[in-house]
Structure formats: C-alpha cells, structure tokens
C-alpha atoms as a PDB file:
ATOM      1  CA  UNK A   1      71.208  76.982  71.369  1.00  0.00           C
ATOM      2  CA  UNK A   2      71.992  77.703  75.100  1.00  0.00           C
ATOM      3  CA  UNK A   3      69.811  80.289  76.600  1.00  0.00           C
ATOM      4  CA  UNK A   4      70.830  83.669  77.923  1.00  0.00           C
ATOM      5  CA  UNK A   5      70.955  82.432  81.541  1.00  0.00           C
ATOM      6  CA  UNK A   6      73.024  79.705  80.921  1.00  0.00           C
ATOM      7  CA  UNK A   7      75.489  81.675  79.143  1.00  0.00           C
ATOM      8  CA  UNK A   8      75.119  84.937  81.296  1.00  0.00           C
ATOM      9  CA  UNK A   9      75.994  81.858  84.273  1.00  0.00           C
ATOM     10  CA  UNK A  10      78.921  79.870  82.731  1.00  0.00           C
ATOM     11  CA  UNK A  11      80.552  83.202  82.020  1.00  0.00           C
ATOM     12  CA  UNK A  12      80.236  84.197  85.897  1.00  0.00           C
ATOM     13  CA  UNK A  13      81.699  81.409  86.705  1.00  0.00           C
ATOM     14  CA  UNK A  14      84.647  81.318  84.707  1.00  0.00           C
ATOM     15  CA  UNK A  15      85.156  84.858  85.848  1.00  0.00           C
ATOM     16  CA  UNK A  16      85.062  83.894  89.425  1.00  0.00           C
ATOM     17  CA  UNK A  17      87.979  80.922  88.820  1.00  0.00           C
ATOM     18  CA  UNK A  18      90.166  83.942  87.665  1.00  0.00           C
ATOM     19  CA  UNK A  19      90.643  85.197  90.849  1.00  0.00           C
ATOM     20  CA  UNK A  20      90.117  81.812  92.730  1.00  0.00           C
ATOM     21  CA  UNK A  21      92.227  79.564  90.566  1.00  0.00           C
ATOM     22  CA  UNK A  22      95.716  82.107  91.979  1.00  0.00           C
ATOM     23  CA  UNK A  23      94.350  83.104  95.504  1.00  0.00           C
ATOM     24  CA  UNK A  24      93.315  80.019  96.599  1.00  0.00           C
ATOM     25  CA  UNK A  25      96.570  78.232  95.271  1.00  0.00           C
ATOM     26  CA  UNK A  26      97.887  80.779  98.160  1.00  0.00           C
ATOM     27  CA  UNK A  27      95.192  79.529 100.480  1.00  0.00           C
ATOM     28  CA  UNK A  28      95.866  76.052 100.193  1.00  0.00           C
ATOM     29  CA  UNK A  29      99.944  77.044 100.586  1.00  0.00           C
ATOM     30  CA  UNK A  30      99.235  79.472 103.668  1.00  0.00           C
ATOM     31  CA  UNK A  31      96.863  76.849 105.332  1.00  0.00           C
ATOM     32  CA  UNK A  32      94.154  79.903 105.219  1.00  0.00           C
ATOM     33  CA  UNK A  33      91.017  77.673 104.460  1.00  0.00           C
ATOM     34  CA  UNK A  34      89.714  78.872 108.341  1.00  0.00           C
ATOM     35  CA  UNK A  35      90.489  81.978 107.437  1.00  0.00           C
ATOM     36  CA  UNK A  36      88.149  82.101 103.866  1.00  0.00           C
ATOM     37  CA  UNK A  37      85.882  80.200 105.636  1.00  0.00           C
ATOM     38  CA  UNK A  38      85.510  83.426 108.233  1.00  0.00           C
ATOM     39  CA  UNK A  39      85.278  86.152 105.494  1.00  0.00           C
ATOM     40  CA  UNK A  40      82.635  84.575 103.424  1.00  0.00           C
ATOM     41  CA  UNK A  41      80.330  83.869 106.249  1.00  0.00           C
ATOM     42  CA  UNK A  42      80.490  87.663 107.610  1.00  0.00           C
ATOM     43  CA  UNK A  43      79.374  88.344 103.966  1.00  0.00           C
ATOM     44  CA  UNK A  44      75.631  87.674 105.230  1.00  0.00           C
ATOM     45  CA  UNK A  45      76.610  90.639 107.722  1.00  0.00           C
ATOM     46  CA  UNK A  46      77.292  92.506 104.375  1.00  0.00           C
ATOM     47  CA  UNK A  47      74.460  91.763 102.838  1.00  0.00           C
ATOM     48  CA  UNK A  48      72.144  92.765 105.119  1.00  0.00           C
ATOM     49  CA  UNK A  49      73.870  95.674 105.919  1.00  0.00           C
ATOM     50  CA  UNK A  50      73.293  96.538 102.383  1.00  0.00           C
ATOM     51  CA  UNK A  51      69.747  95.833 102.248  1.00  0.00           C
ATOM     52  CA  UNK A  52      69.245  97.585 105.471  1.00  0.00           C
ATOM     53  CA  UNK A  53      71.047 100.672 104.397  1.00  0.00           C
ATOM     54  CA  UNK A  54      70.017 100.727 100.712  1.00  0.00           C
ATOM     55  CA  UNK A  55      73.379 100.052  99.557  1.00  0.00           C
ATOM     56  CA  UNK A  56      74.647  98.446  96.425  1.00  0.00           C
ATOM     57  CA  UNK A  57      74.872  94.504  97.227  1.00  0.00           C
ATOM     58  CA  UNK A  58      78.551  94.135  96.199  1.00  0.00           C
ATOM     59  CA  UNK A  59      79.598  97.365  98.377  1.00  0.00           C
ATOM     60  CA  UNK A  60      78.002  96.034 101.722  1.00  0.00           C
ATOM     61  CA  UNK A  61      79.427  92.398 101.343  1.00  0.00           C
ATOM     62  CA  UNK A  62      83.090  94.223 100.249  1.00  0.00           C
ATOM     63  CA  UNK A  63      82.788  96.414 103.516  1.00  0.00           C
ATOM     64  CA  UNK A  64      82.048  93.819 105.730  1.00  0.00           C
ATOM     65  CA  UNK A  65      84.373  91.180 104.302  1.00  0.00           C
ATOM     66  CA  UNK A  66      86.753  92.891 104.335  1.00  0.00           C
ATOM     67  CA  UNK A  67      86.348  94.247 108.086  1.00  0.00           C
ATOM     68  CA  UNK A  68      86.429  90.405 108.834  1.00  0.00           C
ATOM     69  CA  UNK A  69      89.308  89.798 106.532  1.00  0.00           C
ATOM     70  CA  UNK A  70      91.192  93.038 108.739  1.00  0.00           C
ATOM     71  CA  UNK A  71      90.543  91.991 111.769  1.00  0.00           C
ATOM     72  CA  UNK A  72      91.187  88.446 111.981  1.00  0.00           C
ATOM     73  CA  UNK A  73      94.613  89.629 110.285  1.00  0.00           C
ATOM     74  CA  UNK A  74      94.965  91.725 113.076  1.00  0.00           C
ATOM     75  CA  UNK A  75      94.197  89.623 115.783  1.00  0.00           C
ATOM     76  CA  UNK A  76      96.212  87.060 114.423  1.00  0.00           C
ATOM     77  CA  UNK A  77      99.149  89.082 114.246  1.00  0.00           C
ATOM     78  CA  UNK A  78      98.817  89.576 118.493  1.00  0.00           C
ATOM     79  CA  UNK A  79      99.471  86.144 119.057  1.00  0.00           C
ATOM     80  CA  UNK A  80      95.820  84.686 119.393  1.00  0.00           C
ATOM     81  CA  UNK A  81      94.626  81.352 118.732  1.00  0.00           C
ATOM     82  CA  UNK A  82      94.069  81.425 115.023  1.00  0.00           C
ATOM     83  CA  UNK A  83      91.307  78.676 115.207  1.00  0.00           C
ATOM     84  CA  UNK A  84      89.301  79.941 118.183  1.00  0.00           C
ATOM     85  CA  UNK A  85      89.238  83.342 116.366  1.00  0.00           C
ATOM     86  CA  UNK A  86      87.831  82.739 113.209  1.00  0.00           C
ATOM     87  CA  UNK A  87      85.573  80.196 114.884  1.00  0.00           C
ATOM     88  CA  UNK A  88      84.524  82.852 116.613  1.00  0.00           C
ATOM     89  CA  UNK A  89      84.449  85.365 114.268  1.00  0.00           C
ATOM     90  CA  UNK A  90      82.775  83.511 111.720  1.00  0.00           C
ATOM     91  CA  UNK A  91      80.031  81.917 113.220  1.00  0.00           C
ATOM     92  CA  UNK A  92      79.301  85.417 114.900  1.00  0.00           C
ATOM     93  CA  UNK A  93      79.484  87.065 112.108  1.00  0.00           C
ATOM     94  CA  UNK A  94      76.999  84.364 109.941  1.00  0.00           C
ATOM     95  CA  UNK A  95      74.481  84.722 112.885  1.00  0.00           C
ATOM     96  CA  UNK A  96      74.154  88.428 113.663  1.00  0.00           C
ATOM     97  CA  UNK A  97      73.744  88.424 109.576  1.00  0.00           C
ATOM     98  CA  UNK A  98      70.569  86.719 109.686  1.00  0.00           C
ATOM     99  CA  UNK A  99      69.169  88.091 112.648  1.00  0.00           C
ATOM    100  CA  UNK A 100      70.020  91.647 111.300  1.00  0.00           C
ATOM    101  CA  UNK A 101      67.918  90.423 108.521  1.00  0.00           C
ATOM    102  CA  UNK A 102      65.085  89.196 110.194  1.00  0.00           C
ATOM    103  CA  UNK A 103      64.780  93.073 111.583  1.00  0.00           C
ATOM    104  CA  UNK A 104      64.721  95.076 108.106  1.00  0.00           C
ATOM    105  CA  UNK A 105      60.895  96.053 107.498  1.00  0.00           C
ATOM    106  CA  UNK A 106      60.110  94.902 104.467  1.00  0.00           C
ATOM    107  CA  UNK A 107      62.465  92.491 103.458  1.00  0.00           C
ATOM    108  CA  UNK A 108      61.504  89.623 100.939  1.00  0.00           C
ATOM    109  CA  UNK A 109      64.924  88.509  99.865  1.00  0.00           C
ATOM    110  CA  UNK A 110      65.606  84.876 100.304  1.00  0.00           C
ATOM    111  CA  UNK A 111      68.772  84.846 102.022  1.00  0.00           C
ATOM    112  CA  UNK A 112      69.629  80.893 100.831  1.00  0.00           C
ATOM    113  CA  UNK A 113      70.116  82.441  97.993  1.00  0.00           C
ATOM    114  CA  UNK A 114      73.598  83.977  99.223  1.00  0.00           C
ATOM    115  CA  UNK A 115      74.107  81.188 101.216  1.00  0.00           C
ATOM    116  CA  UNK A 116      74.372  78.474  98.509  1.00  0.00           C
ATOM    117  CA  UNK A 117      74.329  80.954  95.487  1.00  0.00           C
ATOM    118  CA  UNK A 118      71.926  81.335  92.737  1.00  0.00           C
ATOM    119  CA  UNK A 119      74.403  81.935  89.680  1.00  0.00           C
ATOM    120  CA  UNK A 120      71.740  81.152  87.294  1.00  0.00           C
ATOM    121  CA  UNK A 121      70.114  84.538  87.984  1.00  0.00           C
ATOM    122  CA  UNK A 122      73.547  86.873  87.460  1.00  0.00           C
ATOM    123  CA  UNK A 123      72.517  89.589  85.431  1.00  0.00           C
ATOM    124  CA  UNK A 124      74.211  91.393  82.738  1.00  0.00           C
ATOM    125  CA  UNK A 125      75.248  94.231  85.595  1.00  0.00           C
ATOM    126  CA  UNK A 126      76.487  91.096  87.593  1.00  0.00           C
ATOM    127  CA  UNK A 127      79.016  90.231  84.913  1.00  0.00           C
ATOM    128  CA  UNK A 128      80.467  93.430  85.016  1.00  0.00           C
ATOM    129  CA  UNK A 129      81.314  93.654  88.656  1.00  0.00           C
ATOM    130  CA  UNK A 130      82.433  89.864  88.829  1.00  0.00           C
ATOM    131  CA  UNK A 131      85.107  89.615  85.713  1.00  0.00           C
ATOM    132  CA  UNK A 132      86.196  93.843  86.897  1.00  0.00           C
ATOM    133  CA  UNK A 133      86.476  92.588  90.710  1.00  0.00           C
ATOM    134  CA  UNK A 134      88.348  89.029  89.237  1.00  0.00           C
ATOM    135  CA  UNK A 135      90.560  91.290  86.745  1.00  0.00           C
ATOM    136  CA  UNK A 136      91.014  93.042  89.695  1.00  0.00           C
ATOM    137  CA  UNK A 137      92.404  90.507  92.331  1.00  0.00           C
ATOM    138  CA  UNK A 138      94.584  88.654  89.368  1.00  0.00           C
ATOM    139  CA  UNK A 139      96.264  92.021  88.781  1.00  0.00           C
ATOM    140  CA  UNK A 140      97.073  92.466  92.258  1.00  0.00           C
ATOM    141  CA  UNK A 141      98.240  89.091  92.775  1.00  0.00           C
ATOM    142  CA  UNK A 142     100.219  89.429  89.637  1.00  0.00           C
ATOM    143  CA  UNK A 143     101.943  92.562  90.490  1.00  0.00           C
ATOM    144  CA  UNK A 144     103.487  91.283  93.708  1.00  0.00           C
ATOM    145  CA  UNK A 145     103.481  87.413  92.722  1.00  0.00           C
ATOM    146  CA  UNK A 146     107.463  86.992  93.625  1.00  0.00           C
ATOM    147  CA  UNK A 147     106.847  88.856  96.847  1.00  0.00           C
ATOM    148  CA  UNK A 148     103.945  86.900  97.767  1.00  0.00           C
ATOM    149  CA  UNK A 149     105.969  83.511  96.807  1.00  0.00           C
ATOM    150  CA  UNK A 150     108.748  84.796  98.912  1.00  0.00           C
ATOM    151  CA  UNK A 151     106.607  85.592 102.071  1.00  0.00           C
ATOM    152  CA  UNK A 152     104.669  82.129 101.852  1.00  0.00           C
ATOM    153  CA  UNK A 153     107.753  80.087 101.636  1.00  0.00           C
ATOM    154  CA  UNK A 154     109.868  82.139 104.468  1.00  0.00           C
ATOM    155  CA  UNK A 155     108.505  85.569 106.084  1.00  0.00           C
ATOM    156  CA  UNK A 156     112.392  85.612 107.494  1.00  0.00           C
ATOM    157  CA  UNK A 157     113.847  85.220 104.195  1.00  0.00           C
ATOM    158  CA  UNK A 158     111.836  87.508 102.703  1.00  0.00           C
ATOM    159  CA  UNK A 159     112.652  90.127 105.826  1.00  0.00           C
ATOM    160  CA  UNK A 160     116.071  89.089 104.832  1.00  0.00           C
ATOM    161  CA  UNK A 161     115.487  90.183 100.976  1.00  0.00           C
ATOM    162  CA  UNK A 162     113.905  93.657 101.822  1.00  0.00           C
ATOM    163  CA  UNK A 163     110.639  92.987 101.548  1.00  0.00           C
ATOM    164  CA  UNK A 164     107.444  93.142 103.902  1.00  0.00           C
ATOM    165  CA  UNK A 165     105.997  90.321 104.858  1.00  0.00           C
ATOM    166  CA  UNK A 166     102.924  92.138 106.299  1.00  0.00           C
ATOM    167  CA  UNK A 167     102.514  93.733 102.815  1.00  0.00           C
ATOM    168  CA  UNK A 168     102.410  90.649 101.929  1.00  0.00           C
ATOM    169  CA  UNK A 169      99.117  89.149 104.221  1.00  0.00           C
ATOM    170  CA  UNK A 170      97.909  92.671 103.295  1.00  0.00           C
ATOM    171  CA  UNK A 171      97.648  91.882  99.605  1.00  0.00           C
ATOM    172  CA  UNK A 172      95.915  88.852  99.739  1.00  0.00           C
ATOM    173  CA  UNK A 173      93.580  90.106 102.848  1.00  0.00           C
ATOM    174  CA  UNK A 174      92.392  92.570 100.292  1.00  0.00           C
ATOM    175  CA  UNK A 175      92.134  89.809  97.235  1.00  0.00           C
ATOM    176  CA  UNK A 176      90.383  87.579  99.321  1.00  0.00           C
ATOM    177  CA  UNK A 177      87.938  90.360 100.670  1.00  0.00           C
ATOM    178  CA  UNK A 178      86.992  91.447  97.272  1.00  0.00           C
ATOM    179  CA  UNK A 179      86.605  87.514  95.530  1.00  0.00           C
ATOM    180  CA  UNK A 180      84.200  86.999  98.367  1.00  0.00           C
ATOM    181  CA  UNK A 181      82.249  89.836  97.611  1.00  0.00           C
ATOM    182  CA  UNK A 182      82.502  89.117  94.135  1.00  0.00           C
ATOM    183  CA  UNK A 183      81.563  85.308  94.590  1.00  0.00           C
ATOM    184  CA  UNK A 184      78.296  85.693  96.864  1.00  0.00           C
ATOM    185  CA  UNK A 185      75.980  85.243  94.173  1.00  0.00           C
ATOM    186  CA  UNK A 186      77.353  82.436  92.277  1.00  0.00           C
ATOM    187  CA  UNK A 187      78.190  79.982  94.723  1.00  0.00           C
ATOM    188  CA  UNK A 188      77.016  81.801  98.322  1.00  0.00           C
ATOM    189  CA  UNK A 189      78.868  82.326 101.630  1.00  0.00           C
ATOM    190  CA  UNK A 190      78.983  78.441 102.567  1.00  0.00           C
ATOM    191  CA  UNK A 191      80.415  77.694  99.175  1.00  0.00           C
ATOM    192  CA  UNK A 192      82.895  80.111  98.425  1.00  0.00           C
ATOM    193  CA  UNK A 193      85.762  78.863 100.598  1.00  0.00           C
ATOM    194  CA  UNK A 194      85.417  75.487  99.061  1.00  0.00           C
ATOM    195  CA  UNK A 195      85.550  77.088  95.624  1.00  0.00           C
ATOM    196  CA  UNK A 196      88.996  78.227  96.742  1.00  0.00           C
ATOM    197  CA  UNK A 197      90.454  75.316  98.148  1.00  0.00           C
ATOM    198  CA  UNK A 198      89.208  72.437  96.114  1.00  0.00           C
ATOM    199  CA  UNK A 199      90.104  72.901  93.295  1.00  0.00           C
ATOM    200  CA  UNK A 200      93.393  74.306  94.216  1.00  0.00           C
ATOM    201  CA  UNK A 201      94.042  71.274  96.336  1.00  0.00           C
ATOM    202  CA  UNK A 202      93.513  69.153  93.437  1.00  0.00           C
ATOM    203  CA  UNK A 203      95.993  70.930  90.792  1.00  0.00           C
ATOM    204  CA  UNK A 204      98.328  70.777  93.678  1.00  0.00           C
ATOM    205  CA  UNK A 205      98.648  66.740  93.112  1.00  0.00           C
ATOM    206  CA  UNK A 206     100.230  67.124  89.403  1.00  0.00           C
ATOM    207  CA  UNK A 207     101.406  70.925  89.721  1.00  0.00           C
ATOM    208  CA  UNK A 208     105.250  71.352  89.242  1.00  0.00           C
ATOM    209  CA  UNK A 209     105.295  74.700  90.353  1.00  0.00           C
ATOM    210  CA  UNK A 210     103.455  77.665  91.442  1.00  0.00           C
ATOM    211  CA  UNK A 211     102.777  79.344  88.430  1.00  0.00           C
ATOM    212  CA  UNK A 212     101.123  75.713  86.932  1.00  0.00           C
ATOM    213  CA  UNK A 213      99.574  75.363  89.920  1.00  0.00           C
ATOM    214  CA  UNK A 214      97.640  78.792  90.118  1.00  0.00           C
ATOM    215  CA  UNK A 215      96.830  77.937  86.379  1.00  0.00           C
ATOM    216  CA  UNK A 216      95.460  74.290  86.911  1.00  0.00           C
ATOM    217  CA  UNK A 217      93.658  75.711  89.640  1.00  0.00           C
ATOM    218  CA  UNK A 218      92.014  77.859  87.510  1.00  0.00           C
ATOM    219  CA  UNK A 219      91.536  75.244  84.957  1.00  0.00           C
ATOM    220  CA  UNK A 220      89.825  72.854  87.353  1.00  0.00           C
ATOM    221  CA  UNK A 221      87.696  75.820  88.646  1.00  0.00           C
ATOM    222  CA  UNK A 222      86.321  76.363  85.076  1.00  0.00           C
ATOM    223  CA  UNK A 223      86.120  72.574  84.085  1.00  0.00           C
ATOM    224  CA  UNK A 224      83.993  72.560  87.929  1.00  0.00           C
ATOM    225  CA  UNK A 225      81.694  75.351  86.781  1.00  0.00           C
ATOM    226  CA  UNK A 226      80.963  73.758  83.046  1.00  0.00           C
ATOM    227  CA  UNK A 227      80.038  70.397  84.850  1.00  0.00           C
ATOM    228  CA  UNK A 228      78.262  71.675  87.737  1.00  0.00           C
ATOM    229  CA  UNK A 229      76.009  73.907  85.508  1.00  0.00           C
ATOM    230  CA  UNK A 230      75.417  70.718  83.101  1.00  0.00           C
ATOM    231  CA  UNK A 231      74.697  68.626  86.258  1.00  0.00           C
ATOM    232  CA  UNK A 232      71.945  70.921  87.510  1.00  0.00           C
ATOM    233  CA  UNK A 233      70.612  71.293  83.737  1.00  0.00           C
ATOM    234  CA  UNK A 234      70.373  67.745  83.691  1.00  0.00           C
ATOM    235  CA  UNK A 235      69.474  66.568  87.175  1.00  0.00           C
ATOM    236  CA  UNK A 236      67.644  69.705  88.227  1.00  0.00           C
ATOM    237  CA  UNK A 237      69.869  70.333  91.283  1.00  0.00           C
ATOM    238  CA  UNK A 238      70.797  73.757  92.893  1.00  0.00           C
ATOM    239  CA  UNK A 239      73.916  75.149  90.576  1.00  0.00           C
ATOM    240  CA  UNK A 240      76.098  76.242  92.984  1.00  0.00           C
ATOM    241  CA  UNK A 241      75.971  72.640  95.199  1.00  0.00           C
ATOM    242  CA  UNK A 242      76.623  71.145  91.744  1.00  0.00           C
ATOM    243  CA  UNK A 243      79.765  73.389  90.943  1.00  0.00           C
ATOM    244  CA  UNK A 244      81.252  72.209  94.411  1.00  0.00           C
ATOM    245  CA  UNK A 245      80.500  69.050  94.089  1.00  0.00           C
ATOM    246  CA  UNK A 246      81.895  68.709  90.456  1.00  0.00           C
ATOM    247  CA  UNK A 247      85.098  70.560  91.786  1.00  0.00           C
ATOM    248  CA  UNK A 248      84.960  67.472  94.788  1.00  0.00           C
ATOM    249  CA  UNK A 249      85.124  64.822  92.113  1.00  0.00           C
ATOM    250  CA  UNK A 250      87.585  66.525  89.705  1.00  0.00           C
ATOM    251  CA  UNK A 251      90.249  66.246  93.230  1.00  0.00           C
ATOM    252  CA  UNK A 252      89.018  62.462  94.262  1.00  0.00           C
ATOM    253  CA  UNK A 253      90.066  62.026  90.770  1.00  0.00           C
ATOM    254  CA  UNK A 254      93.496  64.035  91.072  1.00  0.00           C
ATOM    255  CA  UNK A 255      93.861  61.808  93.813  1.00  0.00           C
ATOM    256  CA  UNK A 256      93.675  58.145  92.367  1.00  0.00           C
ATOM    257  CA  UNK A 257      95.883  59.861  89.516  1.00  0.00           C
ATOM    258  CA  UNK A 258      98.517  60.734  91.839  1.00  0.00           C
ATOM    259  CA  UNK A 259      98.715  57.213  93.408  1.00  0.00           C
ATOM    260  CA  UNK A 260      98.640  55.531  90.192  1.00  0.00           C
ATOM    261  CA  UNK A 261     101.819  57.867  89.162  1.00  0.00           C
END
C-alpha cells in the first residue's frame, strides 16, 4: 500500500502535466522557454509578497507572475530585445524575492522549498487549487486552440483570417501565469520552465501533429512524475530534481528513437 503522501504527490503531479503537457507544446513552438523561465523566477517575488502580506500562497505567486508574464509581453511588443529583458527581468525579479524575504519578521519558511519544490508535502487543499488552476488553463487553451494554432504558425495570416493575434499572446500570458502559480510547490521556480519544455520537446520528435503533440506531452509529463517520485522513493533524492531529471531521460531517449527511425 502507497502512503497518503505518495498518492496525495503523484496526483499533483499528474494534475500539473494537464496544463503543461498543451502550454508548453506552445512554448516549445513560440520559442518562449526565456520567457517561462522569467515568470517562474518572479514567483519568489510572489511568494514573499504573500508571506509578507498574509496572503494566500497561490494568490501572491498568481499576482506577481502574472505582472511578470504582462510586462515582458508588453515590453516585448515595443520592440525590445527579448533576451536582455527577461534576463533582466528574471534575475531581478528572483533576487529582490529573496531579499524581500530576508526582511519579513518572523519568517521560518525555507524558501528552497519553492525553489526546487517539495511535492511530497501537497496537502489535500493543494490538490484542489492545482487540478482547478490545471482544469483551468486546459479549458482556456481548449477554447481558443485553432486561434492559438493560427497565431503561432502566422500572426499575418491569422490578421488575414479575422482574428487577434494579441488575443492570442494574451491567452497563453494568462495560462502560463496561472501553471506557474499552480506549479511552485511541486517542482519550484527553477524547475517549472523545464517541466514545460522537456517534455514537450521530447513528444515533439514522434508527434504528427499538434493535437498528438500536446497529448504526448502530457503523457511524458505524467510518465516523468511516476518515475521521478519512484526515483526519490528509491534513491532518497529531492522529488522535484528527480521529476526533471526523469523528464531529461524520457527526451535523450526520444532522441536516439528518432535517429534510429
């Protein structure tokens, strides 16, 4: 028999590769990895902002994510050097975090643990906000998934068709924003954007089309969650490390695959 916090943890993580198997299929097609990379590391901002303010966890990491997520949108959209801004950004962001921390009286929270994760203490509350947030973000994606296909293979075709393609960066600014804040706890701010890209860059080697793609992704994500968690049972390593590092085999595998086909 598995205990509790083994199950309350494998069922986090498949949650989280809901949202993360789809979006980051739209990372790895948008080139956004920087950009993921940016919003999860102001989510240390978030979290001390929520400690600092007595706010729930998940609604200071949402807020501030999503202020990243915004702005680097925004800035973006001015002409300026994508890289240089999230580098920016994101290391800013990452710092002022911790030093915010080191100010709030009282504080006794271990902040690795939202830098690498700690999924095998998600509580039962936890579960909740992680499968309502994923539900959330694959309805979203779902409800505009042609329109978001459309603006990732041509913005000017889809200007062409009617539709918006700034809607369109909108929509997964906001999906990305809420997985992060979502995803803190299970694999930390380091770890989420590789959660995103890795194992959608390694369904991308047999995918034959977006929709199998999105659902590999997913596939891998879950298959990356069940190993990692069985690798730090057995090994006694942290979870989260494990789940990436799983997920980094699963695509060196993808790889030789690919060649051999």
């Amino acid at each position: 028999m598995f205990d509790d916090f083994l199950i309350r943890a494998a069922l986090a993580g498949i949650g989280l590769t809901l949202a993360t198997g789809p979006l980051g299929s739209f990372v790895v097609w948008r080139r956004m990895a920087y950009f993921g990379d940016a919003t999860a590391h102001a989510a240390i901002l978030g979290v001390a902002l929520a400690f600092g303010l007595g706010m729930p966890l998940y609604a200071g990491t949402l807020t501030v994510a999503l202020a990243m997520a915004l702005t680097v949108a925004a800035l973006s959209g001015r002409g300026h050097a994508m890289d240089t801004v999230l580098g920016v950004l994101a290391h800013a962001a990452l710092a002022l975090g911790l030093v915010a921390a080191s100010f709030i009286p009282g504080l006794r929270v271990d902040l690795s643990a939202f830098l690498f994760g700690d999924i095998l203490a998600v509580s039962r509350a936890d579960l909740a906000v992680i499968w309502g947030g994923a539900g959330l973000v694959v309805a979203l994606l779902a409800w505009r998934w042609q329109e978001l296909l459309t603006a990732t293979v041509n913005e000017e075709l889809a200007q062409a068709s009617g539709q918006d393609p700034g809607r369109a960066r909108l929509i997964l600014t906001l999906a990305l924003a809420l997985t992060v804040a979502v995803a803190i706890k299970i694999v930390g701010a380091l770890l989420i954007a590789a959660l995103l890209i890795i194992p959608a860059a390694a369904a991308r080697q047999r995918a034959r089309g977006p929709e199998t793609m999105a659902l590999g992704a997913t596939l891998v994500g879950a298959v990356s969650v069940a190993g990692g968690l069985a690798a730090s049972l057995r090994f006694d390593t942290p979870a989260g490390p494990s789940i990436v590092a799983v997920a980094a085999l699963l695509f060196t595998v993808s790889l030789a695959l690919r060649r051999r086909g």
